[in-house]
Every structure is written in structure tokens, then in C-alpha cells.
C-alpha atoms as a PDB file:
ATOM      1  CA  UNK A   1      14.928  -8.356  -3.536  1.00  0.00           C
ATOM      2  CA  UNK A   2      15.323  -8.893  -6.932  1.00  0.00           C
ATOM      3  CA  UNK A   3      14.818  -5.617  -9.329  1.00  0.00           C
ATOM      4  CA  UNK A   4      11.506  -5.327 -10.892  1.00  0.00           C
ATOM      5  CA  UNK A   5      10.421  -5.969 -14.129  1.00  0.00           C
ATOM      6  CA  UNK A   6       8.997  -3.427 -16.331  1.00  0.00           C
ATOM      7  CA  UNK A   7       5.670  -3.745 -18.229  1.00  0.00           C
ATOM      8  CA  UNK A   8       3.236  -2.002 -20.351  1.00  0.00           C
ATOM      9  CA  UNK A   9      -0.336  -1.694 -18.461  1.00  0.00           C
ATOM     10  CA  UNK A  10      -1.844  -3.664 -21.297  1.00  0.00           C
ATOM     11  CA  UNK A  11       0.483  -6.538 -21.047  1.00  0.00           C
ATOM     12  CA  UNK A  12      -0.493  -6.428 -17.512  1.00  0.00           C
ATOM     13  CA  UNK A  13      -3.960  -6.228 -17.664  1.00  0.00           C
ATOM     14  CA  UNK A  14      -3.549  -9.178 -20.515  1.00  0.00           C
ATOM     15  CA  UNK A  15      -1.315 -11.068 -18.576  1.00  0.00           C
ATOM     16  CA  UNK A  16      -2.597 -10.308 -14.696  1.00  0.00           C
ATOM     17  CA  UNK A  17      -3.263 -13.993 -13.534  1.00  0.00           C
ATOM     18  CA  UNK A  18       0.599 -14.672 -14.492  1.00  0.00           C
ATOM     19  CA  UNK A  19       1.715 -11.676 -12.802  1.00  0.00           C
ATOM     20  CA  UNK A  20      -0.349 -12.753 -10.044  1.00  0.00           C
ATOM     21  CA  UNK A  21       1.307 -16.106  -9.610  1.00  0.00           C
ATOM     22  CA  UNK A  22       4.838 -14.587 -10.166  1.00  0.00           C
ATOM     23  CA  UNK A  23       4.094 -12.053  -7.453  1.00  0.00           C
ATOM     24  CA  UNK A  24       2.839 -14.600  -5.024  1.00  0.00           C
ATOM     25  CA  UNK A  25       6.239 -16.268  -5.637  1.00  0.00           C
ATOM     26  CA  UNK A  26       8.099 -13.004  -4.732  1.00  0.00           C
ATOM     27  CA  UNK A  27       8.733 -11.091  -8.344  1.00  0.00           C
ATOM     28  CA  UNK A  28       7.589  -7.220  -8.658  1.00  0.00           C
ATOM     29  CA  UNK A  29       6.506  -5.522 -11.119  1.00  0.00           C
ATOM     30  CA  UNK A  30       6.359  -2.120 -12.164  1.00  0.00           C
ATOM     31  CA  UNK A  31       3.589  -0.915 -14.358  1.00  0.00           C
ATOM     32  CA  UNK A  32       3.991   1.937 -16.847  1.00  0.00           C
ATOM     33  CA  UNK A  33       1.210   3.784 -19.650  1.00  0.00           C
ATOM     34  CA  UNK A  34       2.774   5.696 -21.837  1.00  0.00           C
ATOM     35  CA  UNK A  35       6.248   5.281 -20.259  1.00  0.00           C
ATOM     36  CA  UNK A  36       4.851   6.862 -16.631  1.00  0.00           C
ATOM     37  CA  UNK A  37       5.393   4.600 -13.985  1.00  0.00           C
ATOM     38  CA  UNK A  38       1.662   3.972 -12.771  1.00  0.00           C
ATOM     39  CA  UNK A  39       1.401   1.263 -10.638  1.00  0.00           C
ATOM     40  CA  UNK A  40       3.749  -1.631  -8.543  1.00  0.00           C
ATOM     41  CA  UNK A  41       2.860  -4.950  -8.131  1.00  0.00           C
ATOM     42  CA  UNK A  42       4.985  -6.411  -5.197  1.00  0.00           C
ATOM     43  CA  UNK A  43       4.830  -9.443  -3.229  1.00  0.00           C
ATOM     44  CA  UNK A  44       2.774  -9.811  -0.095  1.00  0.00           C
ATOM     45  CA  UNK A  45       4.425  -9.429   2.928  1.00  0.00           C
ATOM     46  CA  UNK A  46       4.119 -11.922   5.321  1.00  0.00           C
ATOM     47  CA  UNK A  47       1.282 -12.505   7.982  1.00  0.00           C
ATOM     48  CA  UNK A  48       3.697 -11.598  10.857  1.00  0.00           C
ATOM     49  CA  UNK A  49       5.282  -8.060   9.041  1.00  0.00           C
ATOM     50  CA  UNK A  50       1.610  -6.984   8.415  1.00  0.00           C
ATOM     51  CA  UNK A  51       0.692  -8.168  12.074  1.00  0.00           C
ATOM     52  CA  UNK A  52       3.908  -5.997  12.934  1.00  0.00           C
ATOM     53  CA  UNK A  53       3.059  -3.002  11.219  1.00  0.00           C
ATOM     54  CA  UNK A  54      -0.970  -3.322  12.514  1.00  0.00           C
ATOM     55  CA  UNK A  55       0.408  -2.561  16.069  1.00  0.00           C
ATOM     56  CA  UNK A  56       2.683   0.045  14.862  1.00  0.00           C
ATOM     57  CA  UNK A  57      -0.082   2.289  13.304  1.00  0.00           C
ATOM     58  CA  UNK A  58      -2.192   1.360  16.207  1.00  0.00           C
ATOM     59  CA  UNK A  59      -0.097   2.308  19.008  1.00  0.00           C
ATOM     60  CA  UNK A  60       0.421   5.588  17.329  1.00  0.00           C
ATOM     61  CA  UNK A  61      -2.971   6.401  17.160  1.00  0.00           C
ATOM     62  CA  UNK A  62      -3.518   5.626  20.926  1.00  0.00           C
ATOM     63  CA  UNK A  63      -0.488   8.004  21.843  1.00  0.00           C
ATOM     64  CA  UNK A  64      -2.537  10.643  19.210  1.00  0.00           C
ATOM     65  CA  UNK A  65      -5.887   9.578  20.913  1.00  0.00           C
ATOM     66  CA  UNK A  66      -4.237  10.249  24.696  1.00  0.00           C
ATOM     67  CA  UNK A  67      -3.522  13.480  23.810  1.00  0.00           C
ATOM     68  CA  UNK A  68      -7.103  14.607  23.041  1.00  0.00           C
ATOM     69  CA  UNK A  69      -9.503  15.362  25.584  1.00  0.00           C
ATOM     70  CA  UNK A  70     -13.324  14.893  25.022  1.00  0.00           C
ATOM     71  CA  UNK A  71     -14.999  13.870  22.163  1.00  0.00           C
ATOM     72  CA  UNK A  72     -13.415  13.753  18.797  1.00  0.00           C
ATOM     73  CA  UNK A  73     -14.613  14.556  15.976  1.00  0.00           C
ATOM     74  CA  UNK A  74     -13.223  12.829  12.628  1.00  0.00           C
ATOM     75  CA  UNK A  75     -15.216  15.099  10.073  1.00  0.00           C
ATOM     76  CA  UNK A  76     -14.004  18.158  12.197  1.00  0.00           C
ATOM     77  CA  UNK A  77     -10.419  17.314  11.488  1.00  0.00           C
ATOM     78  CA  UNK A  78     -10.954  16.481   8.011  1.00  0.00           C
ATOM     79  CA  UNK A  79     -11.833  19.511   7.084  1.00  0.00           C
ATOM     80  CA  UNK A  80      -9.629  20.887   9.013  1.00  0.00           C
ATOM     81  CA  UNK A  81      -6.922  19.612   7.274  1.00  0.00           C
ATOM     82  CA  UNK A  82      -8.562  20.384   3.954  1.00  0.00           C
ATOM     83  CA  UNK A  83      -8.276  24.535   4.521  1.00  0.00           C
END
């Protein structure tokens, strides 16, 4: 992968449809404000990779879902994990 190119976040907001296109092509970008990196715009990976990494996080969550008996509670372990 080529290194990415540095912009301002106006220029990008100025210029998004032609970082857009460039991305779709395969260029990043890295977005800064105020010389803080803020943002990345990479390419999109391709259908298979995502497809890839779909079953990945899926198949972890069944092994975490196996391991829990009864009914589970999602706003339970949010707060939970906010204490």
C-alpha cells in the first residue's frame, strides 16, 4: 500500500468527491485540523475480506454466546462494563 497523503480537513471537505474517487481507486488519506490527525480515508476492502471478517466476529460471538446460560441481557452488560 502506498503511504497516505496528508490533508487539511477543509481541503477535504472542499475536495471530498475527488478524494472519493481516488479512494475508490485505492489511495488513503489522512485527515488532520490543526495538525491532529483526525480522520483516515482508506480504500474499501473487498467484498470477500469483509465477507471474511463478518464470520470472524460472528463465530466469536457464538463461542461468547455458548458460554452463557439463560437469557442475556445486553443492557445488563452495558452497564456493567460502564462501572
Amino acid at each position: 500500500m502506498d503511504a497516505a497523503e496528508e490533508i487539511g480537513a477543509f481541503a477535504a471537505k472542499t475536495h471530498l468527491s475527488r478524494l472519493l474517487r481516488e479512494a475508490e481507486s485505492g489511495k488513503s488519506f489522512i485527515i488532520k485540523r490543526r495538525g491532529r490527525v483526525v480522520a483516515r480515508l482508506l480504500p474499501p476492502e473487498s467484498e470477500e475480506n469483509q465477507a471474511s471478517d463478518l464470520e470472524e466476529v460472528l463465530e466469536e460471538f457464538r463461542k461468547i454466546r455458548s458460554k452463557q446460560k439463560g437469557t442475556v441481557k445486553i443492557k445488563e452488560w452495558i452497564e456493567e462494563g460502564r462501572r
